[in-house]
PDB file of N, CA and C in Angstrom:
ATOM      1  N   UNK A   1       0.269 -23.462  10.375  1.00  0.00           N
ATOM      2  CA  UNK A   1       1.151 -22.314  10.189  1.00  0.00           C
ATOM      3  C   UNK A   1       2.250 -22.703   9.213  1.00  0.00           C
ATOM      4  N   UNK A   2       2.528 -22.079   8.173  1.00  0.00           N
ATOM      5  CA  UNK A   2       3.533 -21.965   7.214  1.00  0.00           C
ATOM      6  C   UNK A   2       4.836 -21.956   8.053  1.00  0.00           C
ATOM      7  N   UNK A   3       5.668 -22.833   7.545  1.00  0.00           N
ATOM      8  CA  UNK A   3       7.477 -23.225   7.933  1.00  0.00           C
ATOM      9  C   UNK A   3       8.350 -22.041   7.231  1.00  0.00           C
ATOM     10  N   UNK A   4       9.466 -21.741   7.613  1.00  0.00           N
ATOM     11  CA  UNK A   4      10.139 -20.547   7.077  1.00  0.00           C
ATOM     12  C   UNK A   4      10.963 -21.681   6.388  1.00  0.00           C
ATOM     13  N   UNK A   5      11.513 -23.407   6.529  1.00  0.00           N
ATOM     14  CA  UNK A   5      12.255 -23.723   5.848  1.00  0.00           C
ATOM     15  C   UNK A   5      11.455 -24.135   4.611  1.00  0.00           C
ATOM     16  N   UNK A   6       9.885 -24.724   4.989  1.00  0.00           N
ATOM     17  CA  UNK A   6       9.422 -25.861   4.328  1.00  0.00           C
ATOM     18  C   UNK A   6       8.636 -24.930   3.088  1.00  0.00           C
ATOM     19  N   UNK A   7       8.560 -24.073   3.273  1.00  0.00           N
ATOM     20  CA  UNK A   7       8.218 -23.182   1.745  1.00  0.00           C
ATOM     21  C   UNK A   7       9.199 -22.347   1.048  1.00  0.00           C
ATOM     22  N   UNK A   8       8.285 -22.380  -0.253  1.00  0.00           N
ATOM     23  CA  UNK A   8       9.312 -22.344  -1.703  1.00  0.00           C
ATOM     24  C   UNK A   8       8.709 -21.073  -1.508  1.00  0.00           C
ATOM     25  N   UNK A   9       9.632 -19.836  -1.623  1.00  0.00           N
ATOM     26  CA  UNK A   9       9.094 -17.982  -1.467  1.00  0.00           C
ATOM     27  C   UNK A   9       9.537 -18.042  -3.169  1.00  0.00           C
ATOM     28  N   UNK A  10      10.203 -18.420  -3.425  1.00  0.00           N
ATOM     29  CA  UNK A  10      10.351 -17.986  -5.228  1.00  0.00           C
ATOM     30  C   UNK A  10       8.883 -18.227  -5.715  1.00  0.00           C
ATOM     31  N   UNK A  11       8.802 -19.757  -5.858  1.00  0.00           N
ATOM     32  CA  UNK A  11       7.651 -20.319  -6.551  1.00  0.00           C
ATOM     33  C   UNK A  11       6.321 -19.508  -6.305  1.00  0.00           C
ATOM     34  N   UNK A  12       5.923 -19.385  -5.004  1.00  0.00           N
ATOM     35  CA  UNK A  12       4.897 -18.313  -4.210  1.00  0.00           C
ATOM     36  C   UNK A  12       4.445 -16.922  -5.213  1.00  0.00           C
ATOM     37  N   UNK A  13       6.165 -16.321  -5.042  1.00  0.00           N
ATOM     38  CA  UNK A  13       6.754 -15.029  -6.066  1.00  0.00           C
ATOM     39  C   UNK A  13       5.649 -14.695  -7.571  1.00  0.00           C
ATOM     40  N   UNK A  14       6.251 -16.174  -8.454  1.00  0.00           N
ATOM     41  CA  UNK A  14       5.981 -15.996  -9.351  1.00  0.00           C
ATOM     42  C   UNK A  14       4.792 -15.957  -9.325  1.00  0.00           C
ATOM     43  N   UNK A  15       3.892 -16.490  -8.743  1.00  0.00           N
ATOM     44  CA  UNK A  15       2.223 -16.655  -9.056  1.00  0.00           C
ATOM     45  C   UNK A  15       1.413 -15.508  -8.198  1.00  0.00           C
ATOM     46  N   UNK A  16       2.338 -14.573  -7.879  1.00  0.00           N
ATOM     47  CA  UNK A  16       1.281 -13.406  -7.790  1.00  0.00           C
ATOM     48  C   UNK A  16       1.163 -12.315  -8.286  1.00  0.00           C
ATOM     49  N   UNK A  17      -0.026 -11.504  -8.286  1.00  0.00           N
ATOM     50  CA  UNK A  17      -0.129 -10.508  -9.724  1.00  0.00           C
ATOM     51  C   UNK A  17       0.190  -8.993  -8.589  1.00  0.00           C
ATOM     52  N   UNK A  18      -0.102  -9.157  -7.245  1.00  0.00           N
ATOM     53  CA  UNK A  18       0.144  -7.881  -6.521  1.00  0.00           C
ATOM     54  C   UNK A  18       2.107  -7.934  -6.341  1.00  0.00           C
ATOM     55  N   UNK A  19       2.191  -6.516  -7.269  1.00  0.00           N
ATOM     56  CA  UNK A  19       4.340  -6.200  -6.803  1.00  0.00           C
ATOM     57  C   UNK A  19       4.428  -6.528  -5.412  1.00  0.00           C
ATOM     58  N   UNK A  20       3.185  -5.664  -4.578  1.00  0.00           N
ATOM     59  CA  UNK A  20       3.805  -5.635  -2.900  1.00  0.00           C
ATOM     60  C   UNK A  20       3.891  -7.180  -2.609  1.00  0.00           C
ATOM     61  N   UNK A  21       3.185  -8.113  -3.048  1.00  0.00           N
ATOM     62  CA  UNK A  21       3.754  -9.520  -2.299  1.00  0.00           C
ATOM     63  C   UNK A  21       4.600 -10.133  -2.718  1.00  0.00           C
ATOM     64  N   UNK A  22       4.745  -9.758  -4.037  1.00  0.00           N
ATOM     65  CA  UNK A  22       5.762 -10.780  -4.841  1.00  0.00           C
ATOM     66  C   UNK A  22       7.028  -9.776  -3.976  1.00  0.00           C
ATOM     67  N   UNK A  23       7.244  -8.536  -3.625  1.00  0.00           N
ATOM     68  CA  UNK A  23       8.407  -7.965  -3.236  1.00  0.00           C
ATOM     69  C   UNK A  23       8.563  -8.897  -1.900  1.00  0.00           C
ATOM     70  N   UNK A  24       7.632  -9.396  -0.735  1.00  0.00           N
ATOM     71  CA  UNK A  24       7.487  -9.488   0.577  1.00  0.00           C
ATOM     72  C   UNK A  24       7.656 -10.366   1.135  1.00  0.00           C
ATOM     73  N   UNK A  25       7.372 -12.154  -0.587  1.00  0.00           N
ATOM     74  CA  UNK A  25       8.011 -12.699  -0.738  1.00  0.00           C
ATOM     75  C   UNK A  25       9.488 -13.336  -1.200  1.00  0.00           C
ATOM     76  N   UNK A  26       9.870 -12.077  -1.980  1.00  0.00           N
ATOM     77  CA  UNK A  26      11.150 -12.100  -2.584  1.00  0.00           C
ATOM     78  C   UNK A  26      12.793 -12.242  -1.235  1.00  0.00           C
ATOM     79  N   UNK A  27      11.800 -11.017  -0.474  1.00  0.00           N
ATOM     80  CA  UNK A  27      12.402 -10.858   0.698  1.00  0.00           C
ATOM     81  C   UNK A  27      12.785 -12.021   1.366  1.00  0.00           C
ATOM     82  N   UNK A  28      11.345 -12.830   1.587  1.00  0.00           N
ATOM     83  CA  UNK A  28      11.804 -14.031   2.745  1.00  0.00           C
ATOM     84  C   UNK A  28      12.398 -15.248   2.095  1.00  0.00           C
ATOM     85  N   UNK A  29      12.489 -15.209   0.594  1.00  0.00           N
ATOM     86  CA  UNK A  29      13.011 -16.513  -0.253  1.00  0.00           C
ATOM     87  C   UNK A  29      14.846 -16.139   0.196  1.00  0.00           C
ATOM     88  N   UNK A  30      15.036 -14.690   0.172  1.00  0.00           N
ATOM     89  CA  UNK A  30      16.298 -13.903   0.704  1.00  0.00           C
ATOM     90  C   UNK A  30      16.812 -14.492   2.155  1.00  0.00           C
ATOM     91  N   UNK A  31      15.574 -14.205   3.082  1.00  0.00           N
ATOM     92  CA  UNK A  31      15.930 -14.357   4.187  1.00  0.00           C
ATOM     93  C   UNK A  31      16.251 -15.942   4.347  1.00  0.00           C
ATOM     94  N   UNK A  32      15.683 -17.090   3.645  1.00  0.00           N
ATOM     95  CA  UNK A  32      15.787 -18.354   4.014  1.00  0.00           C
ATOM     96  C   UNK A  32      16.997 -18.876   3.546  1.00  0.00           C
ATOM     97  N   UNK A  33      17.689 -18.096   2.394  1.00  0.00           N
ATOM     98  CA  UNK A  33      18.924 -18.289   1.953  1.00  0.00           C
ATOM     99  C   UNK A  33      19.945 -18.008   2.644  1.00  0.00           C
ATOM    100  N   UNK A  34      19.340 -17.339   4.101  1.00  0.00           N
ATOM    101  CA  UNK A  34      20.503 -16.362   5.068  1.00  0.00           C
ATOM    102  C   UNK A  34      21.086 -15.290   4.779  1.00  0.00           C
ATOM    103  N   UNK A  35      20.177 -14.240   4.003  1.00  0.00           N
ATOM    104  CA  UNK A  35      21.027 -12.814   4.220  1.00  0.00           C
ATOM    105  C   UNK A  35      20.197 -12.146   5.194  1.00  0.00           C
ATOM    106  N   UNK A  36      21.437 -11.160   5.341  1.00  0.00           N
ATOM    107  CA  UNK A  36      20.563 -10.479   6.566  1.00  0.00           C
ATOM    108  C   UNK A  36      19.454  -9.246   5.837  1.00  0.00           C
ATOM    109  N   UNK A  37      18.661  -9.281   6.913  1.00  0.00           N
ATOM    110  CA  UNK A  37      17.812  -8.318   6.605  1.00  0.00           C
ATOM    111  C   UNK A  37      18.178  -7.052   6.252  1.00  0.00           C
ATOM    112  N   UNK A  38      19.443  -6.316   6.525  1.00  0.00           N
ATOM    113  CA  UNK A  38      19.949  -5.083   5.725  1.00  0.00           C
ATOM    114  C   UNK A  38      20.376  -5.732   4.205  1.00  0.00           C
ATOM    115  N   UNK A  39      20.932  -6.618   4.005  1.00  0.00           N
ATOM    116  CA  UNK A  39      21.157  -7.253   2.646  1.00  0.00           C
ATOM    117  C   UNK A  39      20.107  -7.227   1.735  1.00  0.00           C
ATOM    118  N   UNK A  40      18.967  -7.566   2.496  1.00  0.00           N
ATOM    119  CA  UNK A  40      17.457  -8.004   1.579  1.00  0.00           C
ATOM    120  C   UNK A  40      16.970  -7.086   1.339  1.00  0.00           C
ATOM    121  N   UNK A  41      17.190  -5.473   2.497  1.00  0.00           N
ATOM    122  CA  UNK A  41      16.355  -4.338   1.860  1.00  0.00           C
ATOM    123  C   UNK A  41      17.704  -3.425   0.681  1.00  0.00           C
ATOM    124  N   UNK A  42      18.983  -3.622   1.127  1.00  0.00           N
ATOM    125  CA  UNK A  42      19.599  -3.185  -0.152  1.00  0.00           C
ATOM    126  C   UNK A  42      19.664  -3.741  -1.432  1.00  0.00           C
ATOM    127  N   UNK A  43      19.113  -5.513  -1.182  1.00  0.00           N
ATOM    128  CA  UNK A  43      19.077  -5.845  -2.983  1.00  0.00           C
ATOM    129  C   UNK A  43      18.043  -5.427  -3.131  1.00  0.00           C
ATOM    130  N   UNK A  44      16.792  -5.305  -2.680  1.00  0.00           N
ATOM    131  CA  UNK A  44      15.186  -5.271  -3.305  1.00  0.00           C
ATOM    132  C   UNK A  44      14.725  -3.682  -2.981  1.00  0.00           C
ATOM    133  N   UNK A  45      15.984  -2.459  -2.425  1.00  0.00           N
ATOM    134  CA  UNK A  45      15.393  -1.103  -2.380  1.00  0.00           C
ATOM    135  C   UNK A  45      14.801  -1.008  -1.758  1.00  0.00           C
ATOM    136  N   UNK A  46      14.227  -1.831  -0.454  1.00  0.00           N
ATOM    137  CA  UNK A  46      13.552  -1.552   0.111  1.00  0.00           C
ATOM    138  C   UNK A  46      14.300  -0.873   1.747  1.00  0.00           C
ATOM    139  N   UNK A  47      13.023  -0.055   2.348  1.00  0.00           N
ATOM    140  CA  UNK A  47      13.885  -0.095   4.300  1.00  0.00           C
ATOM    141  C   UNK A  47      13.727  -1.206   4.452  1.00  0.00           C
ATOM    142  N   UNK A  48      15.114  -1.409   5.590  1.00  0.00           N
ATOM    143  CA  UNK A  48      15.230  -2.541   7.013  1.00  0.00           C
ATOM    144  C   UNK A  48      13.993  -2.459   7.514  1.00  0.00           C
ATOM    145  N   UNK A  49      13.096  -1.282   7.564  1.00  0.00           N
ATOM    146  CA  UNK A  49      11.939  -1.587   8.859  1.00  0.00           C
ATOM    147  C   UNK A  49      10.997  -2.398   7.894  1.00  0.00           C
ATOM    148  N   UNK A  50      11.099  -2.283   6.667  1.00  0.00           N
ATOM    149  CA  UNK A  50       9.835  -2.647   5.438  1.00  0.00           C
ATOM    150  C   UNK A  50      10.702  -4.874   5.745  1.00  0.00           C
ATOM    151  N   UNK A  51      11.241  -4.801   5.534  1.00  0.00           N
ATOM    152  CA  UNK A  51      12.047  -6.287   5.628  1.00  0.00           C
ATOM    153  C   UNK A  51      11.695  -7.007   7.150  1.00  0.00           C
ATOM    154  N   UNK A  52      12.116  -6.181   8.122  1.00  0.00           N
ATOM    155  CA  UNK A  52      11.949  -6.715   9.001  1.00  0.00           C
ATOM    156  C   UNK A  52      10.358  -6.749   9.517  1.00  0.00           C
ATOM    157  N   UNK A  53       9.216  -5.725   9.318  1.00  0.00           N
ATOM    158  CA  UNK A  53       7.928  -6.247   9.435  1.00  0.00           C
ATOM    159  C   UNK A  53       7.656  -7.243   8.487  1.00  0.00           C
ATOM    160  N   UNK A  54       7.879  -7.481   7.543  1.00  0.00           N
ATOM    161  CA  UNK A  54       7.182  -8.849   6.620  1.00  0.00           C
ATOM    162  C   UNK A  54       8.011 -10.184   7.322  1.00  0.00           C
ATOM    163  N   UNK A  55       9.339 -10.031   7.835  1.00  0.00           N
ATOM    164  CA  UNK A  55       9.622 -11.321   8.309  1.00  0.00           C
ATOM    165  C   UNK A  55       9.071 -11.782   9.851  1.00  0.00           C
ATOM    166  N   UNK A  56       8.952 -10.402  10.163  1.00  0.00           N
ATOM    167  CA  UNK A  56       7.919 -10.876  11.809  1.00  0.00           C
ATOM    168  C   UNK A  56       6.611 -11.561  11.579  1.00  0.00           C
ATOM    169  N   UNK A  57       6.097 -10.436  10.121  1.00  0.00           N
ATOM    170  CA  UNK A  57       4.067 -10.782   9.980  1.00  0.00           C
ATOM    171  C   UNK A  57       4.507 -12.331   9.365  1.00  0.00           C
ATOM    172  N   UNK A  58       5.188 -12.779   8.815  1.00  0.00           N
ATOM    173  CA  UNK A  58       5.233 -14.086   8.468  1.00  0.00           C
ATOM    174  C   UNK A  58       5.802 -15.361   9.467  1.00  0.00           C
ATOM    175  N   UNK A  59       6.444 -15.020  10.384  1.00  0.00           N
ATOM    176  CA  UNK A  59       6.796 -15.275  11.115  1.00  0.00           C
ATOM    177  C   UNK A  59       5.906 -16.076  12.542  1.00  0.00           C
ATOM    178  N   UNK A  60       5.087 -14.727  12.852  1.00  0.00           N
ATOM    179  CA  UNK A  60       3.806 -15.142  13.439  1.00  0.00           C
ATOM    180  C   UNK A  60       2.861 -15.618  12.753  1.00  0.00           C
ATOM    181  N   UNK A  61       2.676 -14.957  11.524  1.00  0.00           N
ATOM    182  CA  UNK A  61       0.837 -15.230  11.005  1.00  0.00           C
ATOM    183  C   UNK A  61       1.205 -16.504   9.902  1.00  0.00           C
ATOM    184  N   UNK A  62       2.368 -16.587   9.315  1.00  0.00           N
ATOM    185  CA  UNK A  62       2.084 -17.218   7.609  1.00  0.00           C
ATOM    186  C   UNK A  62       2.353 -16.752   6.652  1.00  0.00           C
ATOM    187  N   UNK A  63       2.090 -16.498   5.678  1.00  0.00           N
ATOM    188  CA  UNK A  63       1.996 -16.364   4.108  1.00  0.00           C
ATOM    189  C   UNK A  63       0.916 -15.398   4.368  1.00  0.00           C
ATOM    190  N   UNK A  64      -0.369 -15.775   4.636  1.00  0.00           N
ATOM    191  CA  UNK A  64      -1.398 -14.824   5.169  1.00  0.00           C
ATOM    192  C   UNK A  64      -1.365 -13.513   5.696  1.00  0.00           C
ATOM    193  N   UNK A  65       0.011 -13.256   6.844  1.00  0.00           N
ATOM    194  CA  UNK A  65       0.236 -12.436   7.297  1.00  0.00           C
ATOM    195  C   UNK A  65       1.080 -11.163   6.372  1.00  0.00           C
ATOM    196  N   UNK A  66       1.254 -12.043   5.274  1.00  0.00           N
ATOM    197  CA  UNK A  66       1.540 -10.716   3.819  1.00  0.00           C
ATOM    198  C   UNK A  66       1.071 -10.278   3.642  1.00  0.00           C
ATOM    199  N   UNK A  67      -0.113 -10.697   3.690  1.00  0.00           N
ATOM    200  CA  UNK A  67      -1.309 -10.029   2.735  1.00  0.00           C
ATOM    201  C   UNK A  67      -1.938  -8.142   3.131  1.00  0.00           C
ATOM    202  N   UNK A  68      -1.705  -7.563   2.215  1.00  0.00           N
ATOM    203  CA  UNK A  68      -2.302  -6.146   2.424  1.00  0.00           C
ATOM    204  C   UNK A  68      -3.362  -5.799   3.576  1.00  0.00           C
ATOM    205  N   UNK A  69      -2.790  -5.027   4.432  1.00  0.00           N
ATOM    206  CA  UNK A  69      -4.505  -4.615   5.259  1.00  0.00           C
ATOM    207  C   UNK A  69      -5.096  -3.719   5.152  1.00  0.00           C
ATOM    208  N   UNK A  70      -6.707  -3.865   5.318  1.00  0.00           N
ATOM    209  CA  UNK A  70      -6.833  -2.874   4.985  1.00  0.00           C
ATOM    210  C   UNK A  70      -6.434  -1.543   5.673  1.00  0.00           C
ATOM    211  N   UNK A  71      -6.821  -0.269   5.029  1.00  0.00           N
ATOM    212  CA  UNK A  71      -6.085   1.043   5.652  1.00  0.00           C
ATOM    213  C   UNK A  71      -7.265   1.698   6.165  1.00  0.00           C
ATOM    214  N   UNK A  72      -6.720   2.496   6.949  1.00  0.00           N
ATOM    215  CA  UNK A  72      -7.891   3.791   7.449  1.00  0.00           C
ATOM    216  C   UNK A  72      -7.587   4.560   7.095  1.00  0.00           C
ATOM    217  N   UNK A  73      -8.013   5.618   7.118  1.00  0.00           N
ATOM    218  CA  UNK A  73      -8.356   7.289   6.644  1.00  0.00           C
ATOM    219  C   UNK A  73      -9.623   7.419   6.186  1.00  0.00           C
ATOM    220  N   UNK A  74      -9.611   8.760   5.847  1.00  0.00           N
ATOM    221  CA  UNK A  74     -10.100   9.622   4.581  1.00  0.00           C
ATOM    222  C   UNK A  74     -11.289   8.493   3.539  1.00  0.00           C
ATOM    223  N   UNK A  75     -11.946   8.277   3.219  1.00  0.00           N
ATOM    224  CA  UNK A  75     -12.117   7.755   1.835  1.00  0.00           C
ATOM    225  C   UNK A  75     -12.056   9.105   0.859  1.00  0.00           C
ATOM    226  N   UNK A  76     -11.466   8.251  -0.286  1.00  0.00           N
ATOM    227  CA  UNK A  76     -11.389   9.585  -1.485  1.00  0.00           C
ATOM    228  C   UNK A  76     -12.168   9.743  -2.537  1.00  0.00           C
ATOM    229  N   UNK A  77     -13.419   9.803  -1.582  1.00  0.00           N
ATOM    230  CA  UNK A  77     -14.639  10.384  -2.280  1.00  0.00           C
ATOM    231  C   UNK A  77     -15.029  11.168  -1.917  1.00  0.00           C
ATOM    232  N   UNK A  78     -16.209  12.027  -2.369  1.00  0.00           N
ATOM    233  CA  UNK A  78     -16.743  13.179  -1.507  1.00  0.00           C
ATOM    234  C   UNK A  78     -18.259  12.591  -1.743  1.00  0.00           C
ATOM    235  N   UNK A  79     -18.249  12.519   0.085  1.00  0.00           N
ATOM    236  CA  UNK A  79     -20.194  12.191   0.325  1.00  0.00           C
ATOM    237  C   UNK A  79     -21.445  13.174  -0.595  1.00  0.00           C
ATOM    238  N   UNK A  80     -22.433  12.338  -0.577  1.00  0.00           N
ATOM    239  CA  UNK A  80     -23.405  13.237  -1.324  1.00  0.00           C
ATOM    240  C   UNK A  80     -23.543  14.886  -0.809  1.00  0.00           C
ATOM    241  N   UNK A  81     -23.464  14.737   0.090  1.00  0.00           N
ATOM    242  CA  UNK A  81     -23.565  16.231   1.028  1.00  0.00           C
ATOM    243  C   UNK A  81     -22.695  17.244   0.122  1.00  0.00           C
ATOM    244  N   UNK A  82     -21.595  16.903  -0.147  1.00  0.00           N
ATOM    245  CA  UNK A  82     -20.216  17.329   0.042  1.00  0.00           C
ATOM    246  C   UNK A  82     -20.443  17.598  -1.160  1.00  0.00           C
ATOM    247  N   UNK A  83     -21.105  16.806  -2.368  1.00  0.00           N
ATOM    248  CA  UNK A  83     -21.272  16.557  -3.989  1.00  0.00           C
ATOM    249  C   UNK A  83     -22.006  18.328  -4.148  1.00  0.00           C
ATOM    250  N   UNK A  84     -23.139  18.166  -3.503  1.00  0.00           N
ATOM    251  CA  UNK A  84     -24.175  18.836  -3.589  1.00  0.00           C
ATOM    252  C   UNK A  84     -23.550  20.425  -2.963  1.00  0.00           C
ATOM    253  N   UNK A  85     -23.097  20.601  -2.159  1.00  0.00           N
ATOM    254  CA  UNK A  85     -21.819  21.806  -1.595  1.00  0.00           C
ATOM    255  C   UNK A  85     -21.577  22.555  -2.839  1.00  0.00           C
ATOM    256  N   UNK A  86     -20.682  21.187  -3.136  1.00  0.00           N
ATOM    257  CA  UNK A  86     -19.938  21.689  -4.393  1.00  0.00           C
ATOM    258  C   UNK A  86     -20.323  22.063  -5.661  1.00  0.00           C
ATOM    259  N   UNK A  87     -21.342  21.410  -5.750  1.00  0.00           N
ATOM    260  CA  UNK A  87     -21.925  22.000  -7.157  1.00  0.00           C
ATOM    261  C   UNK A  87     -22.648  23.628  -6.740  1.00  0.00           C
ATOM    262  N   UNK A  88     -23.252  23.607  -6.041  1.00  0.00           N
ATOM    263  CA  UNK A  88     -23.892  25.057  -5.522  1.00  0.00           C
ATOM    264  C   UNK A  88     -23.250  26.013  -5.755  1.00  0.00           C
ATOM    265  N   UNK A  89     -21.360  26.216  -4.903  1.00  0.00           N
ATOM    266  CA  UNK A  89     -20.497  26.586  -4.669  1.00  0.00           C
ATOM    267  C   UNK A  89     -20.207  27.060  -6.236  1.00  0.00           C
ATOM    268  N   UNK A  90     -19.658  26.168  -7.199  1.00  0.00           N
ATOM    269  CA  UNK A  90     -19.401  26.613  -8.437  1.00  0.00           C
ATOM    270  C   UNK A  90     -20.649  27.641  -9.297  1.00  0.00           C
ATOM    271  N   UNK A  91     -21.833  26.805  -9.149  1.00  0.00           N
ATOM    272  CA  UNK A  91     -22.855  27.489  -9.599  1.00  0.00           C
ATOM    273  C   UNK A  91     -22.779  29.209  -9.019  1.00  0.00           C
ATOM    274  N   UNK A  92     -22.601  29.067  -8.072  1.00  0.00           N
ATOM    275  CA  UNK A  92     -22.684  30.517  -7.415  1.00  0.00           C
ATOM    276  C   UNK A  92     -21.143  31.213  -8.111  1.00  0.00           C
ATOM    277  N   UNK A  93     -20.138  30.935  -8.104  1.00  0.00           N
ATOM    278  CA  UNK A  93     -18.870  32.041  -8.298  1.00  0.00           C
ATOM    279  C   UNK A  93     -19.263  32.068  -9.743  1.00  0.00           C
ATOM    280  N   UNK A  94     -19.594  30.777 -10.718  1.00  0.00           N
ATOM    281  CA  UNK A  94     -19.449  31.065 -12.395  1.00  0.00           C
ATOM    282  C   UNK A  94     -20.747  32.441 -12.435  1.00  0.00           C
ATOM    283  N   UNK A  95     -21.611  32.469 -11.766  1.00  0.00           N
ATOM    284  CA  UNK A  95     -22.997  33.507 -12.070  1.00  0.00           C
ATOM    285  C   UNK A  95     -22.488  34.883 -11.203  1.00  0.00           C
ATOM    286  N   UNK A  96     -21.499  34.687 -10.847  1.00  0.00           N
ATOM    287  CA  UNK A  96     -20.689  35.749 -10.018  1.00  0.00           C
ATOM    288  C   UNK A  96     -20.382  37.468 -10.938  1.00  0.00           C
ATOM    289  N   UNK A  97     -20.373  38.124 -11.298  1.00  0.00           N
ATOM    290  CA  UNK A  97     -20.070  38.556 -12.114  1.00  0.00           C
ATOM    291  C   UNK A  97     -18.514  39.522 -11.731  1.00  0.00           C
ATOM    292  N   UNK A  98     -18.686  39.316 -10.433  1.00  0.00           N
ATOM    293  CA  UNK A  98     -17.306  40.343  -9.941  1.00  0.00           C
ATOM    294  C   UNK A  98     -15.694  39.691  -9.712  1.00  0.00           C
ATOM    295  N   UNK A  99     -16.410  38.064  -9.306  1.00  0.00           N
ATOM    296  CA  UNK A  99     -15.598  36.689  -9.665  1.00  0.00           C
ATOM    297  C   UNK A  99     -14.880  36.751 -11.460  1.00  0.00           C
ATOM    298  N   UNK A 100     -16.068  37.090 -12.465  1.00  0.00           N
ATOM    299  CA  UNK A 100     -15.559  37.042 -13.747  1.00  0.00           C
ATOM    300  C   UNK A 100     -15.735  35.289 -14.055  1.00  0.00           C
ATOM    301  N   UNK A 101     -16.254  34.652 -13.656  1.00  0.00           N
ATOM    302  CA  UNK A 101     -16.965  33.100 -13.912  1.00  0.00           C
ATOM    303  C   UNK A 101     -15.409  32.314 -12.863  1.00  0.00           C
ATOM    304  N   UNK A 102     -14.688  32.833 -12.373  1.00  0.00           N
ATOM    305  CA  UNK A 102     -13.425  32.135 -11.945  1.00  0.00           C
ATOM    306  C   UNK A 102     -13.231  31.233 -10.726  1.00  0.00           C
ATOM    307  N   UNK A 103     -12.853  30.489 -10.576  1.00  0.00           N
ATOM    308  CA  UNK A 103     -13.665  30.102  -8.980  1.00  0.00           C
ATOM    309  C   UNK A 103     -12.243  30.350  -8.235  1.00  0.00           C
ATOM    310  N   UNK A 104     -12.446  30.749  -6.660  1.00  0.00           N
ATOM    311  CA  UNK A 104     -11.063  31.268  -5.871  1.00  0.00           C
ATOM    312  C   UNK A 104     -11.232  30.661  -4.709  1.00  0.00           C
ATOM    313  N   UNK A 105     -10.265  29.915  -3.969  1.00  0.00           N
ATOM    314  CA  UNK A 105     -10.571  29.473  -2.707  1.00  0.00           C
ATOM    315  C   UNK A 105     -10.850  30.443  -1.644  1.00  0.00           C
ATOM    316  N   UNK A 106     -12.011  29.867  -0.939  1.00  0.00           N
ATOM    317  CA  UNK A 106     -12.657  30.577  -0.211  1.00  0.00           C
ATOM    318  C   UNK A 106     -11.355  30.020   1.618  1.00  0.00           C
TER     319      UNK A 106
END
């Protein structure tokens, strides 16, 4: 498990290409210097709640515990089903003639 004294959060900083970690680290290079966590989200713009989860997930997990998770929802695609809907759907209002080719939510 990663030390909150024994790592360098600057050095970390610089060598990553994702903003959200280099911000998440910026934070805890903050926090090891001793500001408080309202300090760290008013220099870096961020919320207290955004400061204080990265110093817990690091806290417990590591450096590791920065790292992005994945999310749930939605995916923002539309399934083949959904593809095939939709093309029908248009096909039908453009051959519409009372539509005028326009398509209107149904």
């Amino acid at each position: 498990m990663d030390n909150l004294k024994n790592t360098d959060f600057t050095s970390l900083a610089r060598k990553q290409k994702s903003i959200q970690m280099r911000m998440r680290l910026l934070a805890l290079a903050h926090f090891q210097n001793g500001q408080s966590r309202t300090q760290i989200a008013y220099l870096l713009k961020v919320s207290r709640t955004s400061v204080n989860k990265w110093v817990k997930a690091f806290l417990e997990e590591g450096v590791s515990g920065l790292q992005e998770k994945p999310r749930t929802g939605r995916p923002a695609y539309l399934s083949r089903k959904q593809q095939i809907q939709l093309a029908e759907y248009i096909e039908q209002r453009i051959e519409n003639p009372q539509v005028g080719g326009r398509l209107i939510p149904i």
